[in-house]
N, C-alpha and C. Protein backbone atom coordinates (compact mmCIF):
# COMPACT_ATOMS: atom_id res chain seq x y z
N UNK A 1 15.73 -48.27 -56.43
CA UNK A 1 15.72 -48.53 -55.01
C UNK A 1 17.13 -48.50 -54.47
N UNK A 2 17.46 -48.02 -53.25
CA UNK A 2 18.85 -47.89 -52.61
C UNK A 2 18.72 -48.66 -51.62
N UNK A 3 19.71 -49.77 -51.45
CA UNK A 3 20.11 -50.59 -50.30
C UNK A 3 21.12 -49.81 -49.38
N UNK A 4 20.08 -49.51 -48.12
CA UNK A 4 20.92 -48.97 -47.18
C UNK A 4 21.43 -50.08 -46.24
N UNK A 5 21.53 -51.39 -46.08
CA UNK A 5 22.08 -52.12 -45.39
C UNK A 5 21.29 -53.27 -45.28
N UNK A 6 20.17 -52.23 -44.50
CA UNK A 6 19.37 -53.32 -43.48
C UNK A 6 18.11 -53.35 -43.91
N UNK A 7 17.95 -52.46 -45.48
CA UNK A 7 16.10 -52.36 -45.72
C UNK A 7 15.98 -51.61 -45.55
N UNK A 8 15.30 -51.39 -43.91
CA UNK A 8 14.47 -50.76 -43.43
C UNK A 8 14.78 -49.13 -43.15
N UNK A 9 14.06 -48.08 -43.73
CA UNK A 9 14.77 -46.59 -43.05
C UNK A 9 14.61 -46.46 -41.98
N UNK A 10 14.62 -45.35 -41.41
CA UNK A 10 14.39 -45.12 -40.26
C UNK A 10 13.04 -44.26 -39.78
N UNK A 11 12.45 -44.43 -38.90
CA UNK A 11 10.96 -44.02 -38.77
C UNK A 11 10.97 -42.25 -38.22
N UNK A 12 10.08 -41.20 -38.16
CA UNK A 12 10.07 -39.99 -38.14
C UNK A 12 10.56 -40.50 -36.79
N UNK A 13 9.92 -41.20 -35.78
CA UNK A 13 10.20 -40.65 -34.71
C UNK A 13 11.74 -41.18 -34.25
N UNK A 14 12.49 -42.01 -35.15
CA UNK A 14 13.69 -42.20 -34.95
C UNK A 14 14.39 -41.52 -35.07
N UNK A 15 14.69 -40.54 -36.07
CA UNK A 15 14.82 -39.29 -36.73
C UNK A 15 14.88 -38.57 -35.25
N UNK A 16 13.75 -37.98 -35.11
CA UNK A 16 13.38 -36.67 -33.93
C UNK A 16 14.58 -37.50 -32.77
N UNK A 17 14.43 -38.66 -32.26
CA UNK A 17 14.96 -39.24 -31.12
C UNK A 17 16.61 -38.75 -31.62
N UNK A 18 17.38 -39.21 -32.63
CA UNK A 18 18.64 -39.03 -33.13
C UNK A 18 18.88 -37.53 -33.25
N UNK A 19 18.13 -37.12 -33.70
CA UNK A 19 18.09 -35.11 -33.78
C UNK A 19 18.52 -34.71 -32.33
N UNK A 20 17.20 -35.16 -31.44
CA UNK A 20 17.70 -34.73 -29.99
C UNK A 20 18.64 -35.03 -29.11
N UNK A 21 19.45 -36.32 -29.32
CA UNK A 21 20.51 -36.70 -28.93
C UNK A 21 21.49 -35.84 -29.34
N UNK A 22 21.65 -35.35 -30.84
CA UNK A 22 22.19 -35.10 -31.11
C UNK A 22 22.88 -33.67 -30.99
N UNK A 23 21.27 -32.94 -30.26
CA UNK A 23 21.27 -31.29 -29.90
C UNK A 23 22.01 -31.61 -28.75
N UNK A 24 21.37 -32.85 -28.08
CA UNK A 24 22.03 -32.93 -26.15
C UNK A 24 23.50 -32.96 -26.33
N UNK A 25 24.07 -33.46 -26.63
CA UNK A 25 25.24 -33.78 -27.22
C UNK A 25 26.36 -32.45 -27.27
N UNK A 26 25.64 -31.68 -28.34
CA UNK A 26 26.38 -30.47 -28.32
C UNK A 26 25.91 -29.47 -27.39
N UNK A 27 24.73 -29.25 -26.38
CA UNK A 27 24.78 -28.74 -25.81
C UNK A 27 25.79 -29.01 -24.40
N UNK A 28 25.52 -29.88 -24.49
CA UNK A 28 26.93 -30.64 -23.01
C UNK A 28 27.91 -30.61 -23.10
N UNK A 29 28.52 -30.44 -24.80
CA UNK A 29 29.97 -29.66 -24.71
C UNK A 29 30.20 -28.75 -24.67
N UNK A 30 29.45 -28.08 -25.18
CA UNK A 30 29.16 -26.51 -25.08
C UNK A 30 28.87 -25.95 -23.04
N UNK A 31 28.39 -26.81 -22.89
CA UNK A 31 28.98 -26.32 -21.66
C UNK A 31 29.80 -26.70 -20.78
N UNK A 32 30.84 -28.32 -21.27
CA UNK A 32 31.62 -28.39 -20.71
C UNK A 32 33.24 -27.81 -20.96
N UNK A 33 33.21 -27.18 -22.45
CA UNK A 33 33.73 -26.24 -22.24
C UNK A 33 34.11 -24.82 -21.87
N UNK A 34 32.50 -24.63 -21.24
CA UNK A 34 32.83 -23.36 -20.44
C UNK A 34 33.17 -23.52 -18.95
N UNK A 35 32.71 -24.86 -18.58
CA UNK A 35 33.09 -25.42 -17.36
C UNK A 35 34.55 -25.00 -16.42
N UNK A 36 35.59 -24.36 -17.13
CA UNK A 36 36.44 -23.80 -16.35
C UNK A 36 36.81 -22.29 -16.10
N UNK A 37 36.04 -21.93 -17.21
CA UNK A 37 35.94 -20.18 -16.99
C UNK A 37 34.86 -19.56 -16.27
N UNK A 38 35.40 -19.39 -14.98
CA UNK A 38 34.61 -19.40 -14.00
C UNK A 38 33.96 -17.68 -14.38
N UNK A 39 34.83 -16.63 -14.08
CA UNK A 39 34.92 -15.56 -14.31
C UNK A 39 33.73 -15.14 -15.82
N UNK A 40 34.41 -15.64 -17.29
CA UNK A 40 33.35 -15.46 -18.03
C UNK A 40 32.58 -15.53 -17.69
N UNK A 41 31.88 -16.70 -17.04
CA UNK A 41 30.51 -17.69 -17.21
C UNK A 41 29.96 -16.61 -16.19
N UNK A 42 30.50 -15.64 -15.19
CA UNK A 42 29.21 -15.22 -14.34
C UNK A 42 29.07 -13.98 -14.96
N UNK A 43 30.57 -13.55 -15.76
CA UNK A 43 30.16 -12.18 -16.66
C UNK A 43 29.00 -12.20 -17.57
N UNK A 44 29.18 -13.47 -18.39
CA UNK A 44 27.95 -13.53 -19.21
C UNK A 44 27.11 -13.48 -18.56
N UNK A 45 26.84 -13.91 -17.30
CA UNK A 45 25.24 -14.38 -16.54
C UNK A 45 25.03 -12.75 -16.42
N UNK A 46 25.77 -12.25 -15.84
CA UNK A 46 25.51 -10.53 -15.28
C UNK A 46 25.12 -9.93 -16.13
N UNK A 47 25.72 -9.78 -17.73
CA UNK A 47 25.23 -9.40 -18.79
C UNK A 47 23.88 -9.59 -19.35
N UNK A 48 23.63 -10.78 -19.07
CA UNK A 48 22.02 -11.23 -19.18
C UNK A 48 21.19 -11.06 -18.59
N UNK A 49 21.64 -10.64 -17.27
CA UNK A 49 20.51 -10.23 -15.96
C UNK A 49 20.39 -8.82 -16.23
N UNK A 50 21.45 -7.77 -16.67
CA UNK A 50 21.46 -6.31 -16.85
C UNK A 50 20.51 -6.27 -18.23
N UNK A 51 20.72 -7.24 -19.28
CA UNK A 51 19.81 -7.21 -20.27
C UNK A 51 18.55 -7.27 -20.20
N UNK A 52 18.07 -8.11 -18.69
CA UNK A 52 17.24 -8.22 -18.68
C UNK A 52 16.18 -7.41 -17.93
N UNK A 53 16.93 -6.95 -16.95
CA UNK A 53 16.61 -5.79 -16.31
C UNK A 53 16.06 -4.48 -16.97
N UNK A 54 17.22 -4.17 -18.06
CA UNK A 54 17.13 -2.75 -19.02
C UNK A 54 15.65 -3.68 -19.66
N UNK A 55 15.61 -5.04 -20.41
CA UNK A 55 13.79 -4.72 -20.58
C UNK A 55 12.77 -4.72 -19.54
N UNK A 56 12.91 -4.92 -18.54
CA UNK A 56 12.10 -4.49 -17.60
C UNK A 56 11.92 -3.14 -16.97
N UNK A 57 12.70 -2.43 -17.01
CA UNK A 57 12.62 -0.92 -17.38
C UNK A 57 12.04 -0.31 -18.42
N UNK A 58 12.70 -0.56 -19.13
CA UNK A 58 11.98 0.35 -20.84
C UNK A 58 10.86 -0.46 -21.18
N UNK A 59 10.62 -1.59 -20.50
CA UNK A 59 8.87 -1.87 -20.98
C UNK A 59 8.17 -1.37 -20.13
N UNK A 60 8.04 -1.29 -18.94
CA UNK A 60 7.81 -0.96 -17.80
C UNK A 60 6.78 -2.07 -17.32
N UNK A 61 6.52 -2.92 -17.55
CA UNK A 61 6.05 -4.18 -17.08
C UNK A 61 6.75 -5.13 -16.96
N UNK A 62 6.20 -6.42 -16.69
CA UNK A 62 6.50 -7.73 -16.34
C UNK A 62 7.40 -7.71 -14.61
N UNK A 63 7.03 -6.63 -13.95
CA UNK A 63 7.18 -7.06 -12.62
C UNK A 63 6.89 -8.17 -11.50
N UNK A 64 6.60 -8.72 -11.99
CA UNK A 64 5.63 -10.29 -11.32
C UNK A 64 7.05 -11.27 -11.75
N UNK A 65 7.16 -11.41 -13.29
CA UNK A 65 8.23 -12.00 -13.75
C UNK A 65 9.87 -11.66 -13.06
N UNK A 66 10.14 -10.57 -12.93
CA UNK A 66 11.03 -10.13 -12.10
C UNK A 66 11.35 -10.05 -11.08
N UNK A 67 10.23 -9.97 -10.16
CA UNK A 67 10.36 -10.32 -8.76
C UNK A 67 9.88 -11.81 -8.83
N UNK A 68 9.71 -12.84 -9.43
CA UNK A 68 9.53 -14.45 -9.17
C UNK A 68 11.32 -14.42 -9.54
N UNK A 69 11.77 -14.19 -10.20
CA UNK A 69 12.95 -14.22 -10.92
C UNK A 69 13.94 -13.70 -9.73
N UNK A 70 13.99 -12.69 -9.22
CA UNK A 70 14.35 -12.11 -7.72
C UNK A 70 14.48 -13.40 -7.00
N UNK A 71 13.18 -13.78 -6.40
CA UNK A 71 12.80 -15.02 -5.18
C UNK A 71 13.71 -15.96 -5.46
N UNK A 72 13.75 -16.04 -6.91
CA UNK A 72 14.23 -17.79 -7.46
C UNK A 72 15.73 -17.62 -7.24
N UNK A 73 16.64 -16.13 -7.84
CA UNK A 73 18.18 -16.13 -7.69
C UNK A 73 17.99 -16.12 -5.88
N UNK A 74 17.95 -15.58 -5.27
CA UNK A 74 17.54 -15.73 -3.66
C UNK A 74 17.52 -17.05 -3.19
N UNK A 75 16.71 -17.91 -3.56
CA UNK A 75 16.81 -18.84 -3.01
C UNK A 75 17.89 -19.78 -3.58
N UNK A 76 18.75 -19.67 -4.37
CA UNK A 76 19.73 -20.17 -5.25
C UNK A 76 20.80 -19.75 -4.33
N UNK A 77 20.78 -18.39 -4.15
CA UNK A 77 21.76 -17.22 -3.25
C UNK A 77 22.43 -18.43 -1.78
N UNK A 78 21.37 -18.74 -1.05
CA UNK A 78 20.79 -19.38 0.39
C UNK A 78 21.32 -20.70 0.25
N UNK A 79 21.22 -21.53 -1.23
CA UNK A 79 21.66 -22.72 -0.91
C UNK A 79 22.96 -23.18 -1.22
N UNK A 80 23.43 -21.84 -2.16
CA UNK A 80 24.82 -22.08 -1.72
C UNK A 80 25.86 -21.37 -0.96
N UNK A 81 24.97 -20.86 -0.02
CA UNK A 81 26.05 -20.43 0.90
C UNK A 81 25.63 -21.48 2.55
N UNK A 82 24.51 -22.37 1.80
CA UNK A 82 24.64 -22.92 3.40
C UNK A 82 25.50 -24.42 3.14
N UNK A 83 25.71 -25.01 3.82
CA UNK A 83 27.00 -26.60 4.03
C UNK A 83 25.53 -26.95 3.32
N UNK A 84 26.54 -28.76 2.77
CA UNK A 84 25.55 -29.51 2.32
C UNK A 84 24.78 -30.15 3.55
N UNK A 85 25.64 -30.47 4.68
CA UNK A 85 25.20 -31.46 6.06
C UNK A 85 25.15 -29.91 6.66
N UNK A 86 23.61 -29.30 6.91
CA UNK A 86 23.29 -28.66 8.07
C UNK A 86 23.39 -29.13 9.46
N UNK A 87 24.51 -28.29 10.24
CA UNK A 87 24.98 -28.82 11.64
C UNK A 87 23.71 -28.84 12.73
N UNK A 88 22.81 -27.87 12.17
CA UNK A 88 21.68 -27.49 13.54
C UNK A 88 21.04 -28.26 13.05
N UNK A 89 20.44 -29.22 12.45
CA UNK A 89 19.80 -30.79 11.81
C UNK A 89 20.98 -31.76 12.53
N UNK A 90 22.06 -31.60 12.54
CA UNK A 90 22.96 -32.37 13.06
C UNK A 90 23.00 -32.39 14.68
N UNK A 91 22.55 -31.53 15.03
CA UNK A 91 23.01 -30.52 16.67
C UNK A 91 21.55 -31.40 17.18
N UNK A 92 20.23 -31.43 16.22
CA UNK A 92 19.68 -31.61 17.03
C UNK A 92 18.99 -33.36 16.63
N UNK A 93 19.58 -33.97 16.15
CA UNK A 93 19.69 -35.72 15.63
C UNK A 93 20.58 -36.03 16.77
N UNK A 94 21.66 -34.95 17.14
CA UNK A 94 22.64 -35.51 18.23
C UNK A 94 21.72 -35.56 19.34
N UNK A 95 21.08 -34.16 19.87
CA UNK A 95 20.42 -34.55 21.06
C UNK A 95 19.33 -35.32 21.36
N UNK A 96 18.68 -36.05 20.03
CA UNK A 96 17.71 -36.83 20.43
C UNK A 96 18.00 -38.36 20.74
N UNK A 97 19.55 -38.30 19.72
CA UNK A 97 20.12 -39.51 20.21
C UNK A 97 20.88 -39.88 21.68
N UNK A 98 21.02 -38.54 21.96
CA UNK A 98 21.69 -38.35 23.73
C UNK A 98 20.56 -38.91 24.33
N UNK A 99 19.53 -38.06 24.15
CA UNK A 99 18.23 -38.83 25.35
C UNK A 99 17.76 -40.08 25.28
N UNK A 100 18.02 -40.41 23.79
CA UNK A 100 17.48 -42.09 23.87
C UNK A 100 18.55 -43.17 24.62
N UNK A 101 19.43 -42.47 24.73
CA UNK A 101 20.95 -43.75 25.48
C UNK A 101 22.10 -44.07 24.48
N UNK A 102 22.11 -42.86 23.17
CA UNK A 102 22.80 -43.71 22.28
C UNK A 102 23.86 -42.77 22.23
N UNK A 103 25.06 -43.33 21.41
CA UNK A 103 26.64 -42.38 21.21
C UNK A 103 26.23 -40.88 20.73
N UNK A 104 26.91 -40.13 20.98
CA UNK A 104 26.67 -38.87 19.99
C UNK A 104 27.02 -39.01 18.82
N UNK A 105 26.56 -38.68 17.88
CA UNK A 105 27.19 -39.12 16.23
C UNK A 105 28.18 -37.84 15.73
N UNK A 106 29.10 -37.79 15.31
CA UNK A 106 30.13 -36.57 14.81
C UNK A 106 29.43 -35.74 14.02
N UNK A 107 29.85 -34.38 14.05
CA UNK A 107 29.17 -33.52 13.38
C UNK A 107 30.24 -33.63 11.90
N UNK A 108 29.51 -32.95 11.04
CA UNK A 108 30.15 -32.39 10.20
C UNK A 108 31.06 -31.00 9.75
N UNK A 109 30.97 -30.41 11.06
CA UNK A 109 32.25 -29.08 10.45
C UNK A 109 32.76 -29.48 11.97
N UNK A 110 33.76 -29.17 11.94
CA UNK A 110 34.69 -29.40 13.14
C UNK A 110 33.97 -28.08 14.05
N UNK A 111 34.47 -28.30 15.38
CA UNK A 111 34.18 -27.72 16.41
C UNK A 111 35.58 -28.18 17.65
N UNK A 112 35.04 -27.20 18.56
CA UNK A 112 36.28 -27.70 19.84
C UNK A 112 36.74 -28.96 20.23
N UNK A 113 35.70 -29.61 20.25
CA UNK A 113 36.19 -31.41 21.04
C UNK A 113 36.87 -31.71 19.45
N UNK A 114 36.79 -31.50 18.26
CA UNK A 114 37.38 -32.12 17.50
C UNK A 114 37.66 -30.82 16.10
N UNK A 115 39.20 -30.91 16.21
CA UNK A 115 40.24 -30.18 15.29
C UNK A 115 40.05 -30.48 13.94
N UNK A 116 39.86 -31.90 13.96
CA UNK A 116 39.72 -31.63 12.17
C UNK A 116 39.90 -31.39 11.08
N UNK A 117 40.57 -30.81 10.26
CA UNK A 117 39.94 -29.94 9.40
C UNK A 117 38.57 -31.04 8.44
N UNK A 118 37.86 -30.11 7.87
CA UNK A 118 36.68 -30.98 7.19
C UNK A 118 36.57 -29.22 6.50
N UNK A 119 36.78 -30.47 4.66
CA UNK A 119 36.31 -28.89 4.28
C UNK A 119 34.93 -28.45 3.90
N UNK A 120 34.44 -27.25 3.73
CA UNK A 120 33.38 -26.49 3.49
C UNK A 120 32.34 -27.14 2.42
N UNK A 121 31.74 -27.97 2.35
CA UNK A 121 31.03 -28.60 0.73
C UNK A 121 29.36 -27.99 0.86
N UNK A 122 29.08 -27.36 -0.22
CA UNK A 122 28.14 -26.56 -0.51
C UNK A 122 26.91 -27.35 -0.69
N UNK A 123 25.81 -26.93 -0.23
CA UNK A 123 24.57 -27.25 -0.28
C UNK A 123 24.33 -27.44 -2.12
N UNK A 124 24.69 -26.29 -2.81
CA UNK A 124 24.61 -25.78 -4.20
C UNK A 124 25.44 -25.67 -4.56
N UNK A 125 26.26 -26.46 -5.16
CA UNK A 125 27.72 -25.88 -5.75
C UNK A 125 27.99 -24.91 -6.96
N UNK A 126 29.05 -24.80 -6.79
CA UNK A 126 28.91 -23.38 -7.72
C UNK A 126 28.48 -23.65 -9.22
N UNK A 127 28.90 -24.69 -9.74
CA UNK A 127 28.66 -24.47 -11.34
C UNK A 127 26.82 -25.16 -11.13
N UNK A 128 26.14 -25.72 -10.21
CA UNK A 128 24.79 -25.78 -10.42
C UNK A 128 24.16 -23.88 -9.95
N UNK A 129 25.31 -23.57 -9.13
CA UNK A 129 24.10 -21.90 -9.12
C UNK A 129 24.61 -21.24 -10.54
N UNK A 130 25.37 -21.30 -11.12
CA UNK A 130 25.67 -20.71 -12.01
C UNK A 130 24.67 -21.02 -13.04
N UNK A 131 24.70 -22.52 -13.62
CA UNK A 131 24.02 -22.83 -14.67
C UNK A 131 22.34 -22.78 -14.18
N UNK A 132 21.62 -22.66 -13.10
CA UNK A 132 20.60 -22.44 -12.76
C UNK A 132 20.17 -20.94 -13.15
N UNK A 133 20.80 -19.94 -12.53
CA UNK A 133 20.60 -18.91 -12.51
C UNK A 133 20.69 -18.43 -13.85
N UNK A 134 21.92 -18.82 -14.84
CA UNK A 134 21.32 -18.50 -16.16
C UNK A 134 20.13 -19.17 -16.66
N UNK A 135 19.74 -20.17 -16.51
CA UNK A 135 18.65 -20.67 -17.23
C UNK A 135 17.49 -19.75 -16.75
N UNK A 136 17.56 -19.68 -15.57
CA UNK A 136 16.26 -18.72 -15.02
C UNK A 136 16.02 -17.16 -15.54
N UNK A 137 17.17 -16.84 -15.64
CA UNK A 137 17.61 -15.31 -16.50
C UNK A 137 16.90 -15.35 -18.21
N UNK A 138 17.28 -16.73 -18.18
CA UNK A 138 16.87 -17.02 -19.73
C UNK A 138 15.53 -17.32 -20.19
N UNK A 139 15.39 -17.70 -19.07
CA UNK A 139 13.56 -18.11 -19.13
C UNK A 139 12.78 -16.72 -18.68
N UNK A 140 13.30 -16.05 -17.91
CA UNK A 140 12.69 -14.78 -17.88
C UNK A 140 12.82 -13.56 -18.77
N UNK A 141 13.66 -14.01 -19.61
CA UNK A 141 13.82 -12.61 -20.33
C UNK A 141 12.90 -13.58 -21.43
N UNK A 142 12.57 -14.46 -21.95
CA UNK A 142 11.39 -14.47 -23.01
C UNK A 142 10.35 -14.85 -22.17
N UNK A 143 10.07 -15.12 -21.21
CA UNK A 143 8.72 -14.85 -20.52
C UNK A 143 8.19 -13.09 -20.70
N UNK A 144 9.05 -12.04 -20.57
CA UNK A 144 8.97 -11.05 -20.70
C UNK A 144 8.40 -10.29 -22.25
N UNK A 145 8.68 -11.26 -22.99
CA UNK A 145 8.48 -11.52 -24.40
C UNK A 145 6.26 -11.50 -24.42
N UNK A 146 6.42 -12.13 -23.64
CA UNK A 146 4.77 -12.36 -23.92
C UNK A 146 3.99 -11.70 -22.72
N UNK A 147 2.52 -11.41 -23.60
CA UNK A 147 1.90 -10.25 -22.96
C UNK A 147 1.03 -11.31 -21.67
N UNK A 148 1.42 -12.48 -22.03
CA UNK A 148 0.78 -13.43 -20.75
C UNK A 148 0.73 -13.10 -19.46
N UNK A 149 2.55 -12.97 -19.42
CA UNK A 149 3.01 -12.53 -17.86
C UNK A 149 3.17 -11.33 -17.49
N UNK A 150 2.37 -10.65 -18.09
CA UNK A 150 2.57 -8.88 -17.52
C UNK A 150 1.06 -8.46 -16.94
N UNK A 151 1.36 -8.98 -15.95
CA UNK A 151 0.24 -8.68 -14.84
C UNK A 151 0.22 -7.80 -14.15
N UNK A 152 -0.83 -6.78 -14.09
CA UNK A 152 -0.91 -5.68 -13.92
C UNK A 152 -0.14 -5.55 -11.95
N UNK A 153 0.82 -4.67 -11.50
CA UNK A 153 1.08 -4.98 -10.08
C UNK A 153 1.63 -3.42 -9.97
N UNK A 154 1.08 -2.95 -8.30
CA UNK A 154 2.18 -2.33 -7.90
C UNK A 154 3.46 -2.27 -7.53
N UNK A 155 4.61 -1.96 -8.67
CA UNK A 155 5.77 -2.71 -8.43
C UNK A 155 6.16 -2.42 -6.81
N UNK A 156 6.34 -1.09 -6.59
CA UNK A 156 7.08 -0.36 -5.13
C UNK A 156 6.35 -1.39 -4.19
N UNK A 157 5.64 -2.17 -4.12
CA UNK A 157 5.81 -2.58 -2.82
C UNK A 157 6.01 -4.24 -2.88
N UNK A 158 6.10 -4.92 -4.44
CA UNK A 158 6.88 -5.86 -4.90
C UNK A 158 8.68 -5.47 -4.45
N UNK A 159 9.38 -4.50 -4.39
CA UNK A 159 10.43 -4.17 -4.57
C UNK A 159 10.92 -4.20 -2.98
N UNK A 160 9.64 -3.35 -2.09
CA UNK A 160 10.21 -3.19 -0.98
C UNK A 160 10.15 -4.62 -0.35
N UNK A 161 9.29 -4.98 -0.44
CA UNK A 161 8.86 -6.76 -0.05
C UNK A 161 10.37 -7.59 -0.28
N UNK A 162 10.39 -7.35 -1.48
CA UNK A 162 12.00 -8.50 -1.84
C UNK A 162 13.16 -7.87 -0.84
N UNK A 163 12.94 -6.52 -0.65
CA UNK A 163 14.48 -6.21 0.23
C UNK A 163 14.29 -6.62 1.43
N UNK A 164 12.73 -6.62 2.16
CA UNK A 164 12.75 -6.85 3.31
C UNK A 164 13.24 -8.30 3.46
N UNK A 165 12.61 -9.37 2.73
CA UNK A 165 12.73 -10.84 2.53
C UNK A 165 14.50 -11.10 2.69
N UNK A 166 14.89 -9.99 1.48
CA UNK A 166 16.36 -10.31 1.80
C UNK A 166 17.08 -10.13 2.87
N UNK A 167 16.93 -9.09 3.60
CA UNK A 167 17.15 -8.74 4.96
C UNK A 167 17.24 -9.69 5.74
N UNK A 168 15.99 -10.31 5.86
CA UNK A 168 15.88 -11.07 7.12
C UNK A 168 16.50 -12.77 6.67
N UNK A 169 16.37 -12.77 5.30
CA UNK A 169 16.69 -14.14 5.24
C UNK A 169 18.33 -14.18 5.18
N UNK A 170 18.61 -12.84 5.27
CA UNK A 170 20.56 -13.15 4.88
C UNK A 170 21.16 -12.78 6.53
N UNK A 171 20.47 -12.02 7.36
CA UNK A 171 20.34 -11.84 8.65
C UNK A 171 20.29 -13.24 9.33
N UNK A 172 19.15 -14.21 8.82
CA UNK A 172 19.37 -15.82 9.81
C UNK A 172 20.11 -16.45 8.99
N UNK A 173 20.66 -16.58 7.71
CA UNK A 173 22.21 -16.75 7.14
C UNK A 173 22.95 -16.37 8.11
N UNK A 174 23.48 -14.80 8.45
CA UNK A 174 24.76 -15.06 8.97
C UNK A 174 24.91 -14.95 10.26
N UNK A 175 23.79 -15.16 10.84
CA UNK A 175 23.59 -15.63 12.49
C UNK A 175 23.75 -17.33 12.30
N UNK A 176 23.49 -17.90 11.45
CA UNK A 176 23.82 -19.61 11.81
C UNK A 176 25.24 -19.67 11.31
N UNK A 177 25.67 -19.06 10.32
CA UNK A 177 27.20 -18.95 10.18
C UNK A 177 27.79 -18.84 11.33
N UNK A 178 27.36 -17.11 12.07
CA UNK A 178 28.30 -17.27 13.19
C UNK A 178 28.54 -18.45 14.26
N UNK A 179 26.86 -18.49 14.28
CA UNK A 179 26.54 -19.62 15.82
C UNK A 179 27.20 -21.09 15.30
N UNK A 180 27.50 -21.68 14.28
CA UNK A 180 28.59 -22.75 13.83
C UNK A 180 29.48 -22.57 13.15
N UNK A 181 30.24 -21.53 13.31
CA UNK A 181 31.70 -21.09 13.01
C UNK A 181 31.82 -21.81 11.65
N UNK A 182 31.44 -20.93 10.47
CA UNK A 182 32.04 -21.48 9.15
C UNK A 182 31.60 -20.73 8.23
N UNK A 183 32.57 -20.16 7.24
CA UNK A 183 32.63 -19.54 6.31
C UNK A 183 32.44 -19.95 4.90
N UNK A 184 31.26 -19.73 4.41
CA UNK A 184 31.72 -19.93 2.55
C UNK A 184 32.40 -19.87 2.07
N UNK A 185 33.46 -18.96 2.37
CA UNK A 185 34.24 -18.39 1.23
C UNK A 185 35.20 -18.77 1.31
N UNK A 186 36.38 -19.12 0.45
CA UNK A 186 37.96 -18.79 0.71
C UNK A 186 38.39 -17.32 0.68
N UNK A 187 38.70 -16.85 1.92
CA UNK A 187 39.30 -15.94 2.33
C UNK A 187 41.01 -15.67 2.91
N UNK A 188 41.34 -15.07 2.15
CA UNK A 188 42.93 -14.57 2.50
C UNK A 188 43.98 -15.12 1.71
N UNK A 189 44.76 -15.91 1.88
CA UNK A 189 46.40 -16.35 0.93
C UNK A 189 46.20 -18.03 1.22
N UNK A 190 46.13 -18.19 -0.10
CA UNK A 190 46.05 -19.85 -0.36
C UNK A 190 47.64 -20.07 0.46
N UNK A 191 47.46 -21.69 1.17
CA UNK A 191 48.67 -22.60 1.44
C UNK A 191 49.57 -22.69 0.40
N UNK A 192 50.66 -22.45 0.18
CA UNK A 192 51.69 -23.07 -0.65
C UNK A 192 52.85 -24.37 0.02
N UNK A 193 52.36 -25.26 -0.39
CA UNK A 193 53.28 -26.31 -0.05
C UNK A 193 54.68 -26.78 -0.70
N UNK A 194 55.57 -26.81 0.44
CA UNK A 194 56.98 -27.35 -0.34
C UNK A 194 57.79 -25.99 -0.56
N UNK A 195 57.29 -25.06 -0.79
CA UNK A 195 58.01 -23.36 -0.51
C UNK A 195 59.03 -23.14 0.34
N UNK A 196 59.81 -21.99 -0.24
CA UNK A 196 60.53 -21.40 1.23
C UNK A 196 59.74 -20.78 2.13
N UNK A 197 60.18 -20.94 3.25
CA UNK A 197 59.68 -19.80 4.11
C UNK A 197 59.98 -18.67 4.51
């Protein structure tokens, strides 16, 4: 008999519980050290989406899977390019509070009556679209794997459908951009502070 301390071993399902901690564990470093290579991390993603694409070609099915997979980066696309505090939810909380008798409440991106600066904070920030969109890439390329999800479809008008969708949904994207003046992006020559001039 071996005295491990305390008697008692440990039970299967203590085991499985310690196993999976133990996978979580290394999976969370594993991606917190990719956490600053911004550049890799979307090369790899691109690589996996082209991988996944080329099997959706050379099988010539699982179009259903590909266009859900489409919808899903799309709507990933949308939430991070809109603010986290939507101003026209804001624009219009202000005017219901105007009619009831009450202060106007401040918006969240600056505008004329107030200079500001307030910076840009994403609905979706980047390392959740990143790590989303691979998982979804990832889940679709072995969904593709099984003859479950290859449902018989006419792709061409799955295809034309998604461009139209995109159209119009990136069309009222950058009509509310314009109509509240604000950009996603960093655009042009970062500030350098303390420099010559």
């Amino acid at each position: 008999m071996s005295d491990s301390g305390s008697g008692l071993e440990p039970s299967p399902v203590q085991n499985l519980q310690a196993q999976y901690a133990k996978i979580q564990r290394l999976y969370q470093q594993t991606l917190d050290r990719w956490t600053p290579h911004m550049l890799n991390r979307w090369l790899a993603s691109a690589g996996l989406l082209v991988l996944f694409l080329i099997r959706i070609v050379l099988a010539q099915g699982w179009y259903i899977v590909c266009y859900a997979h489409a919808i899903y980066l799309l709507n990933l696309l949308l939430a991070f390019l809109q603010p986290k505090f939507d101003p026209s939810l804001q624009d219009d909380l202000m005017a219901d509070e105007i009619e009831e008798g009450g202060d106007p409440a401040i918006s969240p991106l600056p505008s004329q009556r107030d200079d500001e600066f307030r910076p840009f904070v994403r609905r979706l920030p980047e390392w959740q679209f990143w790590l989303s969109s691979t998982r979804a890439t990832i889940i679709a390329l072995f969904c593709s794997f099984s003859d479950v999800f290859d449902v018989p479809v006419y792709w061409p008008i799955l295809v034309v459908y998604f461009f139209v969708l995109f159209a119009l949904t990136m069309r009222r994207q950058i009509q509310h951009m314009i109509k509240y003046k604000y950009v996603p992006f960093d655009i042009g020559r970062k500030a350098r502070y303390g420099g010559a001039k």
